[in-house]
Protein backbone atom coordinates (compact mmCIF):
# COMPACT_ATOMS: atom_id res chain seq x y z
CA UNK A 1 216.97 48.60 11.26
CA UNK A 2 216.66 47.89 14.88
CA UNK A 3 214.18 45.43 16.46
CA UNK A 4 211.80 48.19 17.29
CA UNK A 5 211.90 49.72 14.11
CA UNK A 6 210.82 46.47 12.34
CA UNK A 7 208.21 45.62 15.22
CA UNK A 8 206.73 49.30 14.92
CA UNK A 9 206.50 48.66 10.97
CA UNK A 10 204.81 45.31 11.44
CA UNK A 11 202.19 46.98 14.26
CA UNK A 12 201.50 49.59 10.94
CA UNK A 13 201.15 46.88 8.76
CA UNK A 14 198.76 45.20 10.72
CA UNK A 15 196.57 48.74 10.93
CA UNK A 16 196.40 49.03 7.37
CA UNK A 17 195.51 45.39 6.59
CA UNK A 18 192.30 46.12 9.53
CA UNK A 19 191.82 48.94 7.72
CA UNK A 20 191.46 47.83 4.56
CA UNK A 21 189.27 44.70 5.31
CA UNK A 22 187.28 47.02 7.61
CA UNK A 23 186.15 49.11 4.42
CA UNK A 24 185.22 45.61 2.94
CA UNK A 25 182.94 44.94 5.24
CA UNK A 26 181.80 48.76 5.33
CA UNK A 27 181.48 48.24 1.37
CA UNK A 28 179.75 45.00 1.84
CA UNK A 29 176.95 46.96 4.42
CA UNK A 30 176.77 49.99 2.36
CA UNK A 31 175.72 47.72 -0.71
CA UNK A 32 173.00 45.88 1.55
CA UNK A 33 171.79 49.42 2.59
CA UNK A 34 171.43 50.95 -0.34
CA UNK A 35 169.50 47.89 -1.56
CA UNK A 36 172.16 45.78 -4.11
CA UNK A 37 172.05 43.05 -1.54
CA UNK A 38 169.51 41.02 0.25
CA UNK A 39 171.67 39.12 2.82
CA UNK A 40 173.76 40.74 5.14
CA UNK A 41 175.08 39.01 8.48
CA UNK A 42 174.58 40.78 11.54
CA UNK A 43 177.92 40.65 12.66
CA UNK A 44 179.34 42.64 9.00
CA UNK A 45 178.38 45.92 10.82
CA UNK A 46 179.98 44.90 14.06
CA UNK A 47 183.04 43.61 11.82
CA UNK A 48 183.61 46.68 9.94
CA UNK A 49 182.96 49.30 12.60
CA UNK A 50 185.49 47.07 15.15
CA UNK A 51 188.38 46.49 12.04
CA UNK A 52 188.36 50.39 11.42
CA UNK A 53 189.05 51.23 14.81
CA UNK A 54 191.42 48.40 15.37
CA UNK A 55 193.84 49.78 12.22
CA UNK A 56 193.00 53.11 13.01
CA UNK A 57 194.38 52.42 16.83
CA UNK A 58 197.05 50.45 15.15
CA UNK A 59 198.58 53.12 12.98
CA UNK A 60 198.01 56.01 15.52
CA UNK A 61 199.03 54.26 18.05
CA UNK A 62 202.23 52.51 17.27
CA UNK A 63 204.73 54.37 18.50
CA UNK A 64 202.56 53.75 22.08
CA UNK A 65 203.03 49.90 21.18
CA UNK A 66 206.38 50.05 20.50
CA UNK A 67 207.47 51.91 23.32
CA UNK A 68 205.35 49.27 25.52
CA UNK A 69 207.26 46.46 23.77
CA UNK A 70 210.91 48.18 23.69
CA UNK A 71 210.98 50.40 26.75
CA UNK A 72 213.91 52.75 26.28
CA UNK A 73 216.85 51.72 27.60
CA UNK A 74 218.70 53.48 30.23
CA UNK A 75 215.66 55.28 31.85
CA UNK A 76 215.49 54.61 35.59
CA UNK A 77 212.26 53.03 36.83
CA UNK A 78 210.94 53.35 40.01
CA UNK A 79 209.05 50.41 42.26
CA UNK A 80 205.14 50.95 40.78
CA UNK A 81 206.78 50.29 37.17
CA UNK A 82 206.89 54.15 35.71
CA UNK A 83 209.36 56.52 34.15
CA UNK A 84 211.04 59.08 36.63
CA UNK A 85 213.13 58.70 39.89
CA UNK A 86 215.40 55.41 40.50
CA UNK A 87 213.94 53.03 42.94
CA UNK A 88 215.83 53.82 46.38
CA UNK A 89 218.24 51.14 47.25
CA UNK A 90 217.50 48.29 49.93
């Protein structure tokens, strides 16, 4: 495996451990909404509704990541950073 194979399965990895802690804390609100619980911190809803998006970002994303990380090599740049025409010579 190269380096941006293992990087791109760590960024996944990542996503589905946010994910899954996420639906804790979406358990953990559900249980204080439907009235099993008493005490729930204000910042569980904040928690679980910023964790699911973070590992659902993180596993739709990662190819985005990974190409951010590794840019292909061989592709001309040009001066403002971007894919596309070689930067003209000085």
């Amino acid at each position: 495996m190269k380096p941006s194979d293992v990087f791109g399965v760590v960024v996944r990895t990542i996503g589905v451990l946010c994910l899954l802690y996420g639906a804790w804390c979406a358990a953990v609100w559900l249980q204080f909404a439907l009235g099993f619980s008493e005490m729930l911190p204000s910042a569980v809803r904040l928690q679980a509704v910023f964790l699911l998006a973070a590992g659902l970002g993180a596993l739709r994303g990662a190819d985005h990541v990974v190409g951010f990380a590794y840019p292909a090599a061989g592709v001309p740049r040009t001066r403002a950073g971007g894919a596309g025409e070689p930067a003209p010579a000085r």
